[in-house]
C-alpha atoms as a PDB file:
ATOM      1  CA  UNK A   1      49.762  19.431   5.528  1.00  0.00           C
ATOM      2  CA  UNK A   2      49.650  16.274   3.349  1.00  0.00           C
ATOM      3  CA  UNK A   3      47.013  14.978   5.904  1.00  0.00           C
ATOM      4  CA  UNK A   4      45.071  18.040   6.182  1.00  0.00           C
ATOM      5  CA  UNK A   5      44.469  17.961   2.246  1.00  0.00           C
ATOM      6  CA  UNK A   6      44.036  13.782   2.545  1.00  0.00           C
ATOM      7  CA  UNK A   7      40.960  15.247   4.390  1.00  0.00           C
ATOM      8  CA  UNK A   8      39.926  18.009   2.359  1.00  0.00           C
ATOM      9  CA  UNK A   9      39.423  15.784  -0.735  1.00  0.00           C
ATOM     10  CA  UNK A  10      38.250  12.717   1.441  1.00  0.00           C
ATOM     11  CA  UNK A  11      34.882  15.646   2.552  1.00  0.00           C
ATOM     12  CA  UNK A  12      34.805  16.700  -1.110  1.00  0.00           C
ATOM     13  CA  UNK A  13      34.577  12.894  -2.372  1.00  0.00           C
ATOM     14  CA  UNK A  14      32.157  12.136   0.498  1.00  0.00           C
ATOM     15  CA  UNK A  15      29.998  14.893  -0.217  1.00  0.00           C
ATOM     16  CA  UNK A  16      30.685  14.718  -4.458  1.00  0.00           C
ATOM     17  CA  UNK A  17      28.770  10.992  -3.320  1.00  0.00           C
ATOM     18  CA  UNK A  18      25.937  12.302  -1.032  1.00  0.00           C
ATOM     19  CA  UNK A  19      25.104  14.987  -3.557  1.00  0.00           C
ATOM     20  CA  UNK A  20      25.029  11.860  -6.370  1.00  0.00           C
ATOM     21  CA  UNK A  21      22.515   9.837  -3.991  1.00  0.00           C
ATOM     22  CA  UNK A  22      20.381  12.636  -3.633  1.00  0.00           C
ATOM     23  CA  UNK A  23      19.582  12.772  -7.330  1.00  0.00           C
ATOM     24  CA  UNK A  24      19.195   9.413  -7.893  1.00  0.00           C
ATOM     25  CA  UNK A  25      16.591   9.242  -4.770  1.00  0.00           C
ATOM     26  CA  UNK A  26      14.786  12.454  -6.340  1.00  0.00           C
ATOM     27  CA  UNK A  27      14.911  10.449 -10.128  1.00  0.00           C
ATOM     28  CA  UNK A  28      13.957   6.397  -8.496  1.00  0.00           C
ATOM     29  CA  UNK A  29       9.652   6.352  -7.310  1.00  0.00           C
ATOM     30  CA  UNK A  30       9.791   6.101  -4.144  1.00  0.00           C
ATOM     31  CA  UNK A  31       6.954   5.284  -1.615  1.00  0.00           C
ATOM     32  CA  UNK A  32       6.085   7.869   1.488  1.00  0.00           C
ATOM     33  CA  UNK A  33       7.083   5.479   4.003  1.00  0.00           C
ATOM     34  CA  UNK A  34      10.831   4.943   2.031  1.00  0.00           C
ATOM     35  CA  UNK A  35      13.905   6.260   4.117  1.00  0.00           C
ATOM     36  CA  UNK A  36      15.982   4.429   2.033  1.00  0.00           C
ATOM     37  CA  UNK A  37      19.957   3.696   3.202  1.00  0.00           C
ATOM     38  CA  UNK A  38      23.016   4.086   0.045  1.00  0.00           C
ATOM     39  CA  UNK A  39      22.629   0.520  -0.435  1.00  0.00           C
ATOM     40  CA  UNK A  40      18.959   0.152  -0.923  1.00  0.00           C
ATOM     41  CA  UNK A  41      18.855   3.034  -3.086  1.00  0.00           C
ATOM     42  CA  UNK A  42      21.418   1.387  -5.589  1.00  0.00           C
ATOM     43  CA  UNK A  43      19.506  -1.819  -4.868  1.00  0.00           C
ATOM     44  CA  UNK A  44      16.389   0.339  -5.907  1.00  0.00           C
ATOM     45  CA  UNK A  45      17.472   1.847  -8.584  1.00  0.00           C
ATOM     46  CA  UNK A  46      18.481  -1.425 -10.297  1.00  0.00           C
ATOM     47  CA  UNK A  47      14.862  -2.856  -9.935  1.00  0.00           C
ATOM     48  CA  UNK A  48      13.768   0.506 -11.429  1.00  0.00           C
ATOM     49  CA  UNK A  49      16.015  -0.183 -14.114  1.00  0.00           C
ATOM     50  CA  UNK A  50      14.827  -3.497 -15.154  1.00  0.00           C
ATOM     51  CA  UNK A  51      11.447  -2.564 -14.538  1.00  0.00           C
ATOM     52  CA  UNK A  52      12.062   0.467 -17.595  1.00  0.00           C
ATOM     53  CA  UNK A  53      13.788  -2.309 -19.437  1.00  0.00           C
ATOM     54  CA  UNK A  54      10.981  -4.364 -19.304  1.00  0.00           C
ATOM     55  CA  UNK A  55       8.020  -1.789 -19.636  1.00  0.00           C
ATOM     56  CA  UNK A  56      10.050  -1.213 -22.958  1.00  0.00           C
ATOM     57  CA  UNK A  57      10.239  -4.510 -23.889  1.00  0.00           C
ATOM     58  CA  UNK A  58       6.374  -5.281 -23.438  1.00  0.00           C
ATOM     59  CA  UNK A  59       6.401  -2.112 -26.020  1.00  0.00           C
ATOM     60  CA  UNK A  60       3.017  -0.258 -23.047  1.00  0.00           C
ATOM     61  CA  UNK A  61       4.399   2.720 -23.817  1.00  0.00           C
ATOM     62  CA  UNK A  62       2.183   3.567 -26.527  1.00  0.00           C
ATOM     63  CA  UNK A  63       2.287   7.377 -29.056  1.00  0.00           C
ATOM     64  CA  UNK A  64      -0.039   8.978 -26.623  1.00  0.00           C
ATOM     65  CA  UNK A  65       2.269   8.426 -23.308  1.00  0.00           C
ATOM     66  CA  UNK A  66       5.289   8.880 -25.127  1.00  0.00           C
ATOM     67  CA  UNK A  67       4.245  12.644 -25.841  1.00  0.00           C
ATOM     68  CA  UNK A  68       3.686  13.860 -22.721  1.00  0.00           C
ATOM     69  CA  UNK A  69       6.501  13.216 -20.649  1.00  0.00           C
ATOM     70  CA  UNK A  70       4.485  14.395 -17.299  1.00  0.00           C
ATOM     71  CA  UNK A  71       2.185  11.765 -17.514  1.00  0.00           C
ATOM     72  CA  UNK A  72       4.236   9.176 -18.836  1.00  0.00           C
ATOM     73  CA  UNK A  73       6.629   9.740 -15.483  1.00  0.00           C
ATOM     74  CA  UNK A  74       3.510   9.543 -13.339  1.00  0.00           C
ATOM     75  CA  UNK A  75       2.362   6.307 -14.863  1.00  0.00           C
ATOM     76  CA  UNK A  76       5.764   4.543 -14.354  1.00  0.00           C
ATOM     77  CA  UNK A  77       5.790   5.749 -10.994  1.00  0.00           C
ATOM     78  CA  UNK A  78       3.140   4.490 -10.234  1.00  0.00           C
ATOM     79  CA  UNK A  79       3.310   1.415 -12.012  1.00  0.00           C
ATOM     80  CA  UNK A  80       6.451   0.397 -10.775  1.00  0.00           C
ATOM     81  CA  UNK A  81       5.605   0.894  -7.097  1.00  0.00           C
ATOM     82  CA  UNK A  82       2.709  -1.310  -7.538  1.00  0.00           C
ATOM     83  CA  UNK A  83       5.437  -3.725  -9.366  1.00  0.00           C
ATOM     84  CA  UNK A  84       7.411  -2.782  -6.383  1.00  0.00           C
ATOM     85  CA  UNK A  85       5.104  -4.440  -4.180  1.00  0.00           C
ATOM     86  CA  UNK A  86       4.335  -7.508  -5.737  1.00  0.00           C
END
């Protein structure tokens, strides 16, 4: 019985992590042709990271953006996949 539950929490940590990498792949831009692995999504999602950092360190986001947070999430999608690319 001690193995059976080693297994039941070993499924409920595996899929506790899936269900984590699924909302960080729905929050990171991502491109159409992306079918991105675990690694390359935390590999992603640190670029993303330091791409916010830096967007608010250049101070673009300016009052307008900043109050509508629809647009504002479009723009840094789209920015950083063209930053993405470069």
């Amino acid at each position: 019985t001690q193995r059976v539950m080693a297994n039941v929490r070993e499924r409920q940590r595996t899929q506790s992590l899936n269900e984590a990498f699924a909302a960080l792949r729905k929050i990171i831009p991502t491109l159409p042709s992306d079918k991105l692995s675990k690694i390359q999504t935390l590999k992603l999602a640190a670029r993303y990271i330091d791409f916010l950092y830096q967007v608010l360190q250049s101070d673009e986001l300016d009052s307008k953006m900043a109050s509508c947070s629809y647009v504002a999430h479009e723009r840094l999608s789209y920015a950083f996949s063209v930053w993405r690319m470069e």
